[in-house]
N, C-alpha and C. Protein backbone atom coordinates (compact mmCIF):
# COMPACT_ATOMS: atom_id res chain seq x y z
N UNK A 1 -21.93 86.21 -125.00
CA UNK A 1 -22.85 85.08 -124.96
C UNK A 1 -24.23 85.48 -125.47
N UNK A 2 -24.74 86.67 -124.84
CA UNK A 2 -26.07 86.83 -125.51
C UNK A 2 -25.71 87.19 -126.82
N UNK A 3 -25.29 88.10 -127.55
CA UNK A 3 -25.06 88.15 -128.93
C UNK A 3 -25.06 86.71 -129.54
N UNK A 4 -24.11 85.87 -128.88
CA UNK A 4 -24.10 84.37 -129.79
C UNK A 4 -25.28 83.97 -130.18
N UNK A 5 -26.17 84.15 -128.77
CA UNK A 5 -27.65 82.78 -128.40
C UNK A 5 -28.72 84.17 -129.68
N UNK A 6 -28.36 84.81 -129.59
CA UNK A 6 -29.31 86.17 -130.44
C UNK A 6 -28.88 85.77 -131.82
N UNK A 7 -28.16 85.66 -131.90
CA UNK A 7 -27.77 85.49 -133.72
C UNK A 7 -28.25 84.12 -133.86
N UNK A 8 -27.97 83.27 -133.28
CA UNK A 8 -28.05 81.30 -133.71
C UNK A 8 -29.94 81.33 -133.76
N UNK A 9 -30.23 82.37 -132.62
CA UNK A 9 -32.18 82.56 -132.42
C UNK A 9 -32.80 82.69 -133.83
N UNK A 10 -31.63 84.24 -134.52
CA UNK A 10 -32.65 84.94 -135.10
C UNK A 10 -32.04 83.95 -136.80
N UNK A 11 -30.55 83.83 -137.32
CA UNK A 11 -30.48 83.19 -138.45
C UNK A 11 -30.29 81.36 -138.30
N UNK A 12 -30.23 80.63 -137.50
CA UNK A 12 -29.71 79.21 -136.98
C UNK A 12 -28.41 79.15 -137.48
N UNK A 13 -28.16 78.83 -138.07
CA UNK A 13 -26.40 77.95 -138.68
C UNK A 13 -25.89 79.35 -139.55
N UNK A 14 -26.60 79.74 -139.65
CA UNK A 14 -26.07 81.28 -140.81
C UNK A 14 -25.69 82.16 -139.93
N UNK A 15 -25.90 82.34 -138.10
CA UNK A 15 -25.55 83.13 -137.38
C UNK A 15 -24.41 82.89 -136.66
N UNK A 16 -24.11 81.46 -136.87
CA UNK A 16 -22.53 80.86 -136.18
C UNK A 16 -21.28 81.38 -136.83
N UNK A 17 -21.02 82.60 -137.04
CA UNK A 17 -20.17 83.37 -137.54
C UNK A 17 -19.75 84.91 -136.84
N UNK A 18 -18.64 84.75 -136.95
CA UNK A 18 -18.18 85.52 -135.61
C UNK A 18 -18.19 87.20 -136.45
N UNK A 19 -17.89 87.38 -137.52
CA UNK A 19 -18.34 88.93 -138.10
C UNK A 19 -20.06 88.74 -137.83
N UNK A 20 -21.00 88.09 -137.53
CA UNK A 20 -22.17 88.07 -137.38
C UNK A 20 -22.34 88.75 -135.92
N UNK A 21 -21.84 87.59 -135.02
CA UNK A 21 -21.86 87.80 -133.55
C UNK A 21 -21.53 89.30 -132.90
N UNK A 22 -20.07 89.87 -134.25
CA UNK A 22 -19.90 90.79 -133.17
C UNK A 22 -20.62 92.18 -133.85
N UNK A 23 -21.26 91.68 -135.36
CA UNK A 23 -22.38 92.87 -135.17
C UNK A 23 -22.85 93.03 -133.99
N UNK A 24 -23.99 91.97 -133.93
CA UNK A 24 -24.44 91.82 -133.24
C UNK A 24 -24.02 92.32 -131.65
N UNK A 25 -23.17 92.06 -131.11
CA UNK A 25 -22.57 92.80 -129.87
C UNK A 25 -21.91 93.97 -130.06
N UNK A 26 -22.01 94.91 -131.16
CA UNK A 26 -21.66 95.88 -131.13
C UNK A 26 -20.30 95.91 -130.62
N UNK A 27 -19.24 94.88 -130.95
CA UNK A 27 -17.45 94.80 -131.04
C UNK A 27 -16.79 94.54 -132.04
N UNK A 28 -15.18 94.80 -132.21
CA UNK A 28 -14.85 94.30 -133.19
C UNK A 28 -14.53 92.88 -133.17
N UNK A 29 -14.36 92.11 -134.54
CA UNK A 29 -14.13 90.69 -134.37
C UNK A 29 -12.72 90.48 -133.73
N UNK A 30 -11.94 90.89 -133.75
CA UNK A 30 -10.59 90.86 -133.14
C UNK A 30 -10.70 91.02 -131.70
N UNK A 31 -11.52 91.33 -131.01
CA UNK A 31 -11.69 91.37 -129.54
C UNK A 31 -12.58 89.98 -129.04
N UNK A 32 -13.64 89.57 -130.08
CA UNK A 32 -13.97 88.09 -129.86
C UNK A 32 -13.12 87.33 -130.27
N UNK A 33 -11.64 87.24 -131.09
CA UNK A 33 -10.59 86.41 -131.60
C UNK A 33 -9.80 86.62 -130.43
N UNK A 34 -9.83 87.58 -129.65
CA UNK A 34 -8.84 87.78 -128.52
C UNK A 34 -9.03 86.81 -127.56
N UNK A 35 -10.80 86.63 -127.16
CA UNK A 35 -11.27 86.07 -125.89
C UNK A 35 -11.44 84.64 -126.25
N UNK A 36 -11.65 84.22 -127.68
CA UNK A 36 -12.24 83.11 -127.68
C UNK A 36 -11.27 82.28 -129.05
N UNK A 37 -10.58 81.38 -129.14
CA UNK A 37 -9.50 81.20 -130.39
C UNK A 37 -10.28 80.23 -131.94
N UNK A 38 -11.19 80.40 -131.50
CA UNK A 38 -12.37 79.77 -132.74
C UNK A 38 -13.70 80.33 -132.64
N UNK A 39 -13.87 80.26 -133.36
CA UNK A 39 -15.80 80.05 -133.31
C UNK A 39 -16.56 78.77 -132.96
N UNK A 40 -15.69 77.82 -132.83
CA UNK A 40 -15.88 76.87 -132.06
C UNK A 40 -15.70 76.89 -130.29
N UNK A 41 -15.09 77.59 -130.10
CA UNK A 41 -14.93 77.90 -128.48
C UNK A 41 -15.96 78.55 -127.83
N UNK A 42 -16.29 79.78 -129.14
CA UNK A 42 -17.38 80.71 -128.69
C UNK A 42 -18.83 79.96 -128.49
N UNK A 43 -18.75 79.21 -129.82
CA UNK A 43 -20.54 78.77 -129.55
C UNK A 43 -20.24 77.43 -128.40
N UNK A 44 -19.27 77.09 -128.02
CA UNK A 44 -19.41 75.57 -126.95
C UNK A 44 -19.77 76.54 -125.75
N UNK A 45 -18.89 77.99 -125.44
CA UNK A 45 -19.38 78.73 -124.74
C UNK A 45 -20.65 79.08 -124.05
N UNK A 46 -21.43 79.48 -125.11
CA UNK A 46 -22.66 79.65 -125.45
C UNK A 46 -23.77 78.71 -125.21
N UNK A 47 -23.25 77.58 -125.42
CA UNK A 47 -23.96 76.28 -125.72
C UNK A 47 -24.18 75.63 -123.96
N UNK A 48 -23.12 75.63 -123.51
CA UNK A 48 -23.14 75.86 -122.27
C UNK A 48 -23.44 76.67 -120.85
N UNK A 49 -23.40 78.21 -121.40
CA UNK A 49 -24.20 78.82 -120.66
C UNK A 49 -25.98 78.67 -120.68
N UNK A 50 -26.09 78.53 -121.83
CA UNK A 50 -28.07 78.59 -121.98
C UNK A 50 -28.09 76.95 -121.51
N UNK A 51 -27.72 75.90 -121.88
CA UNK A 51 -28.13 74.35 -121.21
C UNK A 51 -28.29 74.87 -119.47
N UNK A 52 -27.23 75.50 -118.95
CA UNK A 52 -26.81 75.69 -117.92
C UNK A 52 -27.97 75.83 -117.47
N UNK A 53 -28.55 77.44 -118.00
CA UNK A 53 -29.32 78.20 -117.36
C UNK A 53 -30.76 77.53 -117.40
N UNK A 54 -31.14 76.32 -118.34
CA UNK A 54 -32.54 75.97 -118.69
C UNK A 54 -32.39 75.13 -117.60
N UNK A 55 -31.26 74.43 -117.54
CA UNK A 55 -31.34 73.09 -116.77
C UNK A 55 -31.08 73.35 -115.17
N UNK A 56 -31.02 75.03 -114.76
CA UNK A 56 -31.05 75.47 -113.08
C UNK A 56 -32.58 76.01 -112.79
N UNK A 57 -33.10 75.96 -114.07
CA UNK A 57 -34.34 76.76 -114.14
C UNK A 57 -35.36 75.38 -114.01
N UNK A 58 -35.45 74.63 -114.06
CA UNK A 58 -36.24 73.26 -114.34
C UNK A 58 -35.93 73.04 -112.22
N UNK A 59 -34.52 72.92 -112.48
CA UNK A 59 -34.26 72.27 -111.25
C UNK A 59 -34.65 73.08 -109.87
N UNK A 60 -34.53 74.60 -110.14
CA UNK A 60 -34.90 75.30 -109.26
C UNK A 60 -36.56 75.12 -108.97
N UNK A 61 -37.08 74.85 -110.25
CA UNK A 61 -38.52 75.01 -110.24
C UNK A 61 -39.26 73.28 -109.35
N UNK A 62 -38.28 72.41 -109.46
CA UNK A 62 -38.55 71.45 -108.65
C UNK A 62 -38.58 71.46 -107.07
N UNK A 63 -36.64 72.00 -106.84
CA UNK A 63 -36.65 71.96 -105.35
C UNK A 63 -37.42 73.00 -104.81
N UNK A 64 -37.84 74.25 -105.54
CA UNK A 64 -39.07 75.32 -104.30
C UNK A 64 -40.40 74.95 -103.73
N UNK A 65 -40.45 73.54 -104.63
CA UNK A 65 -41.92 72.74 -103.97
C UNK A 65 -41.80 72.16 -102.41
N UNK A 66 -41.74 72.28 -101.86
CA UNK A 66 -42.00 71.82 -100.51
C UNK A 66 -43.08 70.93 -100.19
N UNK A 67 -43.39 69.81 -101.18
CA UNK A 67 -44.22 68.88 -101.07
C UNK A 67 -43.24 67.36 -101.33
N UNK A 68 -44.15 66.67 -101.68
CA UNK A 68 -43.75 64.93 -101.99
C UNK A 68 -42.48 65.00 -103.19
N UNK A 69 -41.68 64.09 -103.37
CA UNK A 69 -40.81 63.78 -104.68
C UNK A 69 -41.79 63.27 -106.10
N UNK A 70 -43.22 63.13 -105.86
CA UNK A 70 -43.79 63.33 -107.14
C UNK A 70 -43.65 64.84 -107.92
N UNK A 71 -44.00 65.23 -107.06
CA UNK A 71 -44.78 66.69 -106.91
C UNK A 71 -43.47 67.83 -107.75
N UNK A 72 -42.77 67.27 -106.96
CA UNK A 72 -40.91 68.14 -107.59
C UNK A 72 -40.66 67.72 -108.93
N UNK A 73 -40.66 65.93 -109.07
CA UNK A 73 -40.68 65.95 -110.26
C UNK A 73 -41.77 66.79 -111.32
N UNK A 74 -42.91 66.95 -110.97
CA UNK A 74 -43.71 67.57 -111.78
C UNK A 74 -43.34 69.04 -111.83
N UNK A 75 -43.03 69.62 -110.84
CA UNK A 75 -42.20 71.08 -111.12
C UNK A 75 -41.01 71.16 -111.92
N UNK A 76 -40.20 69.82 -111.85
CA UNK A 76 -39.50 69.97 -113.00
C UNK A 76 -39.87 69.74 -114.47
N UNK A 77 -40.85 69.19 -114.70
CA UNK A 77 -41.23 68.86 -116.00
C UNK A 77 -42.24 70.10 -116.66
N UNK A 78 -42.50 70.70 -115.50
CA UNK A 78 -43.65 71.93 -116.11
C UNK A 78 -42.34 72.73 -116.52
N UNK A 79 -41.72 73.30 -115.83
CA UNK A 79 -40.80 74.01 -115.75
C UNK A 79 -39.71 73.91 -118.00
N UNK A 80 -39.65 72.85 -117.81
CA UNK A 80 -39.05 71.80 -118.98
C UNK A 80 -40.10 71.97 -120.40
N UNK A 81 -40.97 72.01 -119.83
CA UNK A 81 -42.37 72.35 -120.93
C UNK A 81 -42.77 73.73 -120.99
N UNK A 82 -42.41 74.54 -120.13
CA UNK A 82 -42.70 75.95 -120.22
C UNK A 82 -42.64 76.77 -121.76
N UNK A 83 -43.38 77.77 -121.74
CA UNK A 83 -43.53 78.44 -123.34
C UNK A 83 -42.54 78.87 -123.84
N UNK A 84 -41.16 79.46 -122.78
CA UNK A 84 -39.92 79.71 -123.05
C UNK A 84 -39.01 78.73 -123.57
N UNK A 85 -39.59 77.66 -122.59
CA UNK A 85 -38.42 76.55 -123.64
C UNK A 85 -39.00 75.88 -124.65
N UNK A 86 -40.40 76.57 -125.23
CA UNK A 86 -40.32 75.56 -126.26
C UNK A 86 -40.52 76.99 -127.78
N UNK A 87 -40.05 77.48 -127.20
CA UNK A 87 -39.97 78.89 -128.35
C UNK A 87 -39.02 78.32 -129.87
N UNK A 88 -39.75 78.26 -130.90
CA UNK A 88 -38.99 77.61 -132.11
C UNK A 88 -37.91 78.09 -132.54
N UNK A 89 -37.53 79.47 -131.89
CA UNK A 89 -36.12 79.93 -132.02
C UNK A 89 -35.46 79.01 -131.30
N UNK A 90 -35.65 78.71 -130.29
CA UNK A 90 -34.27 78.32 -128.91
C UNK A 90 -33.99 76.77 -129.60
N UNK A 91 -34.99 76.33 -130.53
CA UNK A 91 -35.01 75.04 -131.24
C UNK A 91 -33.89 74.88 -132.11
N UNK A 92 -33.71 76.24 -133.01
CA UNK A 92 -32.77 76.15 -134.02
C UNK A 92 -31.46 76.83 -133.33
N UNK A 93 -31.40 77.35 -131.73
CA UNK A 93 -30.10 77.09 -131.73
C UNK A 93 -29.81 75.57 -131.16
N UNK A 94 -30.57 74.97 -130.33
CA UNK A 94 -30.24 73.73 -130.30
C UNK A 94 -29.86 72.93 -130.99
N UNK A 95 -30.40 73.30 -132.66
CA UNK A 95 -29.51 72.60 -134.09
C UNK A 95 -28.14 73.06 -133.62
N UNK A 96 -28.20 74.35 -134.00
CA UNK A 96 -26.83 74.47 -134.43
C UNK A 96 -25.70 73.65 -133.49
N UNK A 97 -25.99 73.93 -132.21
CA UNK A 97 -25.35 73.35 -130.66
C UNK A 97 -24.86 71.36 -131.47
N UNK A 98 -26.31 70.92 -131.59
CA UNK A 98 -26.10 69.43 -131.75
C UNK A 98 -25.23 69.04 -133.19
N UNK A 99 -25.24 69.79 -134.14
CA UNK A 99 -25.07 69.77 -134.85
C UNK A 99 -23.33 69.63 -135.29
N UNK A 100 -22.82 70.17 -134.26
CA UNK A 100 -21.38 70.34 -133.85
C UNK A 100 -21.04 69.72 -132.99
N UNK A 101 -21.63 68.83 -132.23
CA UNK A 101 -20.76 67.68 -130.99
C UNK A 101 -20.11 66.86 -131.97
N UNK A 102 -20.88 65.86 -133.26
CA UNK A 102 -19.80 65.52 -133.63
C UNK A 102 -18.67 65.41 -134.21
N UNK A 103 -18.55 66.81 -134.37
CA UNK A 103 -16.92 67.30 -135.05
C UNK A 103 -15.88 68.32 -134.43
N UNK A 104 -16.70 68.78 -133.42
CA UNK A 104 -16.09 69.83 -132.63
C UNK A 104 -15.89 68.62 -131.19
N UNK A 105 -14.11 68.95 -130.53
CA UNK A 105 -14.13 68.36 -129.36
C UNK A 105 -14.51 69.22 -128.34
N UNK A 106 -14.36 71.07 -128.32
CA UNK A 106 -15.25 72.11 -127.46
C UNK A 106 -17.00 71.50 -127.15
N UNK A 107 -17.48 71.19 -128.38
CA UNK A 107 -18.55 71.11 -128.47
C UNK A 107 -19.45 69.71 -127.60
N UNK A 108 -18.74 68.44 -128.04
CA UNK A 108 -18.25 67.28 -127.58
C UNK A 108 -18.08 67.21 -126.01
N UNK A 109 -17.39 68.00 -125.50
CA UNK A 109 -17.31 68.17 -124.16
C UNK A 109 -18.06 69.02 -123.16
N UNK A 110 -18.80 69.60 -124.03
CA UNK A 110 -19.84 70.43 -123.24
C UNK A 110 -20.85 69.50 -123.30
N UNK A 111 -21.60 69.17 -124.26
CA UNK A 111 -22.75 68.16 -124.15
C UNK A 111 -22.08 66.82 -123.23
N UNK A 112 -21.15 66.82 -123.07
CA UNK A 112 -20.85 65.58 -121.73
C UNK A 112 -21.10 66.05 -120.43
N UNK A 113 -21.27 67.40 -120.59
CA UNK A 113 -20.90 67.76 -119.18
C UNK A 113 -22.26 68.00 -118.89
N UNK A 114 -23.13 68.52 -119.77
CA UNK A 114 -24.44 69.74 -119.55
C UNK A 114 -25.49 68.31 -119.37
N UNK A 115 -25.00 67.04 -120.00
CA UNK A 115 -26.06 65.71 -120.37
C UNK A 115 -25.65 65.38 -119.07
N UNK A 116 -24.44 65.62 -118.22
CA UNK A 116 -24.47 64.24 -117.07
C UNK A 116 -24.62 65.54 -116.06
N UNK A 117 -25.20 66.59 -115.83
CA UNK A 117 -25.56 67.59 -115.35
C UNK A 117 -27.48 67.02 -115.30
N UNK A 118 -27.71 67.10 -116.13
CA UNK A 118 -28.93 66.49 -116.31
C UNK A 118 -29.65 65.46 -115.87
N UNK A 119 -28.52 64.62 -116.13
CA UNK A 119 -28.69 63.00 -115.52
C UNK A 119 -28.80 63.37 -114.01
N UNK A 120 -27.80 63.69 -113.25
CA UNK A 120 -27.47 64.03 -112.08
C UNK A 120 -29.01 64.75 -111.41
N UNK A 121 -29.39 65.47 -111.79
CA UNK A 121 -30.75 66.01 -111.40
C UNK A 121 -31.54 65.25 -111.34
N UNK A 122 -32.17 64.71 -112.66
CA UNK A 122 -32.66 63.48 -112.56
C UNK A 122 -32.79 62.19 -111.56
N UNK A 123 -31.65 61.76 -111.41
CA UNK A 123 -31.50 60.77 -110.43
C UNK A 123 -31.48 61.42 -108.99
N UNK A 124 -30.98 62.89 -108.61
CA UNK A 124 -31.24 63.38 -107.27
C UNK A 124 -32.91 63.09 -107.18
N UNK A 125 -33.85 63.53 -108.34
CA UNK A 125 -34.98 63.61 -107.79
C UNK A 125 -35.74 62.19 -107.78
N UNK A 126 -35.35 61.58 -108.48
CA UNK A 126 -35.67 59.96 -108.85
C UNK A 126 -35.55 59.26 -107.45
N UNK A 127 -33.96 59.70 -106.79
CA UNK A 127 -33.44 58.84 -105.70
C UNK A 127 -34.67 59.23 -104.37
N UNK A 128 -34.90 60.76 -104.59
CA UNK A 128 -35.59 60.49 -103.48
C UNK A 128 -36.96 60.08 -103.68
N UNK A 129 -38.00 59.97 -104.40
CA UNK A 129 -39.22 59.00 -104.94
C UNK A 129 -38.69 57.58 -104.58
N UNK A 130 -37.66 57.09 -104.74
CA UNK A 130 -37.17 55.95 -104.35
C UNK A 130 -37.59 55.15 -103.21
N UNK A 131 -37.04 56.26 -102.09
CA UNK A 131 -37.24 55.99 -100.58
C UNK A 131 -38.23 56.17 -100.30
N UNK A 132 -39.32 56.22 -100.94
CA UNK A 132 -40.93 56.93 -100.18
C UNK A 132 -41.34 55.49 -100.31
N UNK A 133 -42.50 55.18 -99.08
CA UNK A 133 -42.62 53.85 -99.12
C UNK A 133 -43.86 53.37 -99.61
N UNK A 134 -43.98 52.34 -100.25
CA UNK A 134 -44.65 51.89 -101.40
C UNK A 134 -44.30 52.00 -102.35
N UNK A 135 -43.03 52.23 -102.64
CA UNK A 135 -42.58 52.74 -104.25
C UNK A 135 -41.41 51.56 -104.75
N UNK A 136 -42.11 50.83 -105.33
CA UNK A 136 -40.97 49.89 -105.99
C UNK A 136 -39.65 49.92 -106.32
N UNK A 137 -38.77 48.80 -105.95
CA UNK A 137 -37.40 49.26 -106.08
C UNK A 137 -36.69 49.42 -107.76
N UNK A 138 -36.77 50.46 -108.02
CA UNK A 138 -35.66 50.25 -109.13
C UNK A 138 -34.44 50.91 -109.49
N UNK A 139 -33.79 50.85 -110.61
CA UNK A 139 -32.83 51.32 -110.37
C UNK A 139 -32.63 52.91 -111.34
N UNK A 140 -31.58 53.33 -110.55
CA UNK A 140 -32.06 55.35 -110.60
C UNK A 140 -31.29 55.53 -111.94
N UNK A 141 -29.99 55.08 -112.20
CA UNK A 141 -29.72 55.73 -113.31
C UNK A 141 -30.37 55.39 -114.39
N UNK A 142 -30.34 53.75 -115.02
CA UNK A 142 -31.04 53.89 -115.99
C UNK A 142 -32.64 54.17 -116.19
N UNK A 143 -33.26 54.48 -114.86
CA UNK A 143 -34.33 55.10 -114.98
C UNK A 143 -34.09 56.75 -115.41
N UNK A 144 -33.07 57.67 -114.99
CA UNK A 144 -33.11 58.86 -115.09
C UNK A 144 -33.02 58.93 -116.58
N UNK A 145 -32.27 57.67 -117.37
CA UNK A 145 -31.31 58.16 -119.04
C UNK A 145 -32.84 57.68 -119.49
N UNK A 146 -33.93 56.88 -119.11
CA UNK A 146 -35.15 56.86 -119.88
C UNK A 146 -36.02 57.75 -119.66
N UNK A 147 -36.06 58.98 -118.96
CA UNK A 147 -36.48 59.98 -118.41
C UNK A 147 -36.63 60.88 -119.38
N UNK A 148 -34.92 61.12 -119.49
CA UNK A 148 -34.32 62.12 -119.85
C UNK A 148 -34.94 62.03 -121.39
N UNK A 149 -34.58 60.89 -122.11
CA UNK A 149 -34.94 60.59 -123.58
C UNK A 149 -36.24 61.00 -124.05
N UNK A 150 -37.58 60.42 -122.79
CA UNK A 150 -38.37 60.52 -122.48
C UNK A 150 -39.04 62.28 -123.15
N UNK A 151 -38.35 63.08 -122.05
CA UNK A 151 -38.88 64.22 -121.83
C UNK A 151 -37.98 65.17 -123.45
N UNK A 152 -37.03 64.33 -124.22
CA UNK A 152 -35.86 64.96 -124.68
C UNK A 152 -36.89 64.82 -126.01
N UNK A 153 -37.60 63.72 -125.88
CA UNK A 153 -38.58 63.39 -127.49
C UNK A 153 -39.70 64.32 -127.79
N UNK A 154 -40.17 64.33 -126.13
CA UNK A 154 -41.60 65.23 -126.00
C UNK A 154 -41.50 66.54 -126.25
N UNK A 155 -39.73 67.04 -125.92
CA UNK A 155 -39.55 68.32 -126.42
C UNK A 155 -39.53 68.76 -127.69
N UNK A 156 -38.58 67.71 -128.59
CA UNK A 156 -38.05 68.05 -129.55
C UNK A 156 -39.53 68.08 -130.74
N UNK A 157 -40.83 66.98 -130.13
CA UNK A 157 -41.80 66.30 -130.86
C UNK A 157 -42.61 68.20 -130.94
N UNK A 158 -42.45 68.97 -130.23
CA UNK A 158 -43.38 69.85 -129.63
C UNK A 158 -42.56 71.48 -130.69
N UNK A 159 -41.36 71.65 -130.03
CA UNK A 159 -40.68 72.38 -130.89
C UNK A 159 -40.38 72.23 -132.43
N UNK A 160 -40.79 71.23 -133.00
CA UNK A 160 -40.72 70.96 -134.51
C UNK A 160 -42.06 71.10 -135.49
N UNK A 161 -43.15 70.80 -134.35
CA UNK A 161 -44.58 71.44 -134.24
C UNK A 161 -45.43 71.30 -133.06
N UNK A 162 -45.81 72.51 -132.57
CA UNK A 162 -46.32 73.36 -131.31
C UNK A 162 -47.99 72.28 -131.55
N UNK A 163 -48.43 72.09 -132.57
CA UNK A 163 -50.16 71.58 -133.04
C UNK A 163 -49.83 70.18 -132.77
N UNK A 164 -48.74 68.92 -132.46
CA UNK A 164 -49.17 67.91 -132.29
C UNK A 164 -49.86 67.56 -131.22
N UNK A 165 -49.45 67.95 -130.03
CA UNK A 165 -49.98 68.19 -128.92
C UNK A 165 -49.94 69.45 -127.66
N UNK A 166 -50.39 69.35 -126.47
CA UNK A 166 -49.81 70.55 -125.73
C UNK A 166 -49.40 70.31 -124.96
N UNK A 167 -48.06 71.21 -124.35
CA UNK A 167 -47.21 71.00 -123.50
C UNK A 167 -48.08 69.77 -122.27
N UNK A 168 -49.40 70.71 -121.79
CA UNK A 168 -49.90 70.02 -120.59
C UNK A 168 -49.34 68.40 -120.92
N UNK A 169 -50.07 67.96 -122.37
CA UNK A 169 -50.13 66.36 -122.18
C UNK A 169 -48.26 66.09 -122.48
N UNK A 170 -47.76 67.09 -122.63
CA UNK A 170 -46.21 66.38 -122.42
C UNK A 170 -45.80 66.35 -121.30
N UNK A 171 -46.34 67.22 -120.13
CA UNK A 171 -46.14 66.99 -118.55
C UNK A 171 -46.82 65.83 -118.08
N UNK A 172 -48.05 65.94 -118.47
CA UNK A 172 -48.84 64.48 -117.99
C UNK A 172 -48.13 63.13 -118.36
N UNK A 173 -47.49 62.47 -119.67
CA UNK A 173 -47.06 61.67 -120.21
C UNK A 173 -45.72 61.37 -118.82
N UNK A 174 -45.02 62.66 -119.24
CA UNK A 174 -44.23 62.59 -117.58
C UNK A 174 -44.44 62.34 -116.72
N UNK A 175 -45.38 62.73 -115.64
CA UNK A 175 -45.94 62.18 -114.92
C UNK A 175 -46.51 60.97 -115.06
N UNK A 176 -46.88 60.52 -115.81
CA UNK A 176 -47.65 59.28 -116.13
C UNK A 176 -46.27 58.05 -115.73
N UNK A 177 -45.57 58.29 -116.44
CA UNK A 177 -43.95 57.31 -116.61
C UNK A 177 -43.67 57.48 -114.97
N UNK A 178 -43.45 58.61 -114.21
CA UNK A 178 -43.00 58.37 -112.93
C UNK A 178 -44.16 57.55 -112.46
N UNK A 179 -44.78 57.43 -112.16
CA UNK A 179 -46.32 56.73 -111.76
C UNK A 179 -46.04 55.65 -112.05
N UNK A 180 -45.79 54.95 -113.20
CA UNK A 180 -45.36 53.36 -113.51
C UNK A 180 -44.27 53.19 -113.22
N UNK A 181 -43.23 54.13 -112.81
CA UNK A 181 -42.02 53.57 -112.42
C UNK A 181 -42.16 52.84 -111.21
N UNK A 182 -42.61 54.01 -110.51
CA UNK A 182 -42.85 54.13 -108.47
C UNK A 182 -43.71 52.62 -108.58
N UNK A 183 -44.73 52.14 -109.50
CA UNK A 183 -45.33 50.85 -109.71
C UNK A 183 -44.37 49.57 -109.74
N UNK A 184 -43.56 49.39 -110.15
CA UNK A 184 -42.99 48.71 -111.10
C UNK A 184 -43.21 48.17 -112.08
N UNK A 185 -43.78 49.43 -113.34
CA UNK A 185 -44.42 48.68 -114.37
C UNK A 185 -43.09 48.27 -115.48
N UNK A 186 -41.84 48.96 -115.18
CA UNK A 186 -40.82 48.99 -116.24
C UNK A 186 -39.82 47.56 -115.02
N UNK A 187 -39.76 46.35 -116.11
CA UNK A 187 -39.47 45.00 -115.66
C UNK A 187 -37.61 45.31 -116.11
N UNK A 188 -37.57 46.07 -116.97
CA UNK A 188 -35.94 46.47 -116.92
C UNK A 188 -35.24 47.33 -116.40
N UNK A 189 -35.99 47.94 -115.39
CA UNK A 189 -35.20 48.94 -114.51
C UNK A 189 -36.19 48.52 -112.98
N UNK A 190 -36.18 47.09 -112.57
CA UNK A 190 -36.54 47.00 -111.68
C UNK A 190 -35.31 46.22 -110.43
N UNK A 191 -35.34 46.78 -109.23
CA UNK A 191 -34.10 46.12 -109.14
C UNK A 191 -34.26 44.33 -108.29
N UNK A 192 -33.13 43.65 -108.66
CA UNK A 192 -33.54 42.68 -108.94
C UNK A 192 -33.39 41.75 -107.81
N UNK A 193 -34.53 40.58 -107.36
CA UNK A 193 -34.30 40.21 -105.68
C UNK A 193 -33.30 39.35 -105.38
N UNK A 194 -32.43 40.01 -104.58
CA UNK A 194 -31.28 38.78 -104.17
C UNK A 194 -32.23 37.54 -103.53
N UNK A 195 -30.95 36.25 -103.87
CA UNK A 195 -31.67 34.69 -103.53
C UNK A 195 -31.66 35.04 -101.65
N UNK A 196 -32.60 34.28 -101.56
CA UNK A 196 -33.09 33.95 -99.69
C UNK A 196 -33.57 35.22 -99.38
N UNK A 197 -33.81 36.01 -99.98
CA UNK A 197 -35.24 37.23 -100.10
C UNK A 197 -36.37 36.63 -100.32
């Protein structure tokens, strides 16, 4: 796995090649043909361990707050904006990763899993901002998938160039959106009053 995420870092799409990889890991290719029956297996592999690891690292960095469900969300979004994840290498393996959902079904099925992994966080931390009182009712999932898009633009806007803005105001923007949610400033994810309410 690290050899994979090291090669896709250092060439992007020119490193998705398994005589590359196992330079790189110092093996022969016949021992990565042993473990893995494509190079498609290997990088969904791959693709899945690092989502994994960004997206326990965000989440961990939320639940160690021991304050309000604002507050977590904002540990997750710093966490999400951090200098590590927005390193222009980890960008171009994210090409290569996206680049292959739609032709690879390995590939295809990891981004189902690692996206509703995501979602799932999301809405854990959403649900509980929910219940805090004064906080308008709306509804968690399609608030989490405008979240997610949300924070998925601010990344991609940042990693393609570091000078449009700085991380801070991509946490703030975040924060800003939970703030109008907990309001009810978003009239399509508000939930809606049953009659004789």
């Amino acid at each position: 796995m690290a050899a994979t995420l090291a090669c896709l870092r250092k060439f992007g799409h020119d490193g998705a090649s398994v005589r590359r990889i196992s330079a790189e890991a110092g093996v022969t290719m016949g021992l990565i043909n042993h473990h893995f029956p494509g190079i498609d297996g290997l990088l969904a592999a791959a693709y899945e361990s690092l989502a994994t690891l960004l997206l326990e690292t965000s989440r961990q960095s939320a639940l160690r707050r021991q304050t309000g469900p604002q507050a977590r969300l904002h540990g997750f979004f710093a966490a999400s904006f951090a200098p590590e994840a927005l390193d222009p290498a980890l960008f171009r393996t994210w090409l290569v990763f996206w680049s292959m959902v739609a032709h690879s079904p390995e590939m295809c099925a990891v981004h189902a899993r690692t996206y509703a992994a995501t979602r799932a966080t999301l809405e854990m931390l959403l649900g509980r901002l929910k219940r805090m009182p004064g906080v308008s009712g709306f509804r968690i999932a399609p608030a989490a998938i405008g979240l997610s898009a949300l924070m998925d633009g601010l990344w991609a806007e940042l990693s393609l160039n570091p000078r449009s803005f700085r991380a801070s105001r991509a946490v703030a923007l975040c924060d800003d959106w939970v703030c109008a949610l907990a309001a009810g400033a978003f009239p399509g994810l508000r939930v809606p009053v049953t009659a004789g309410r």
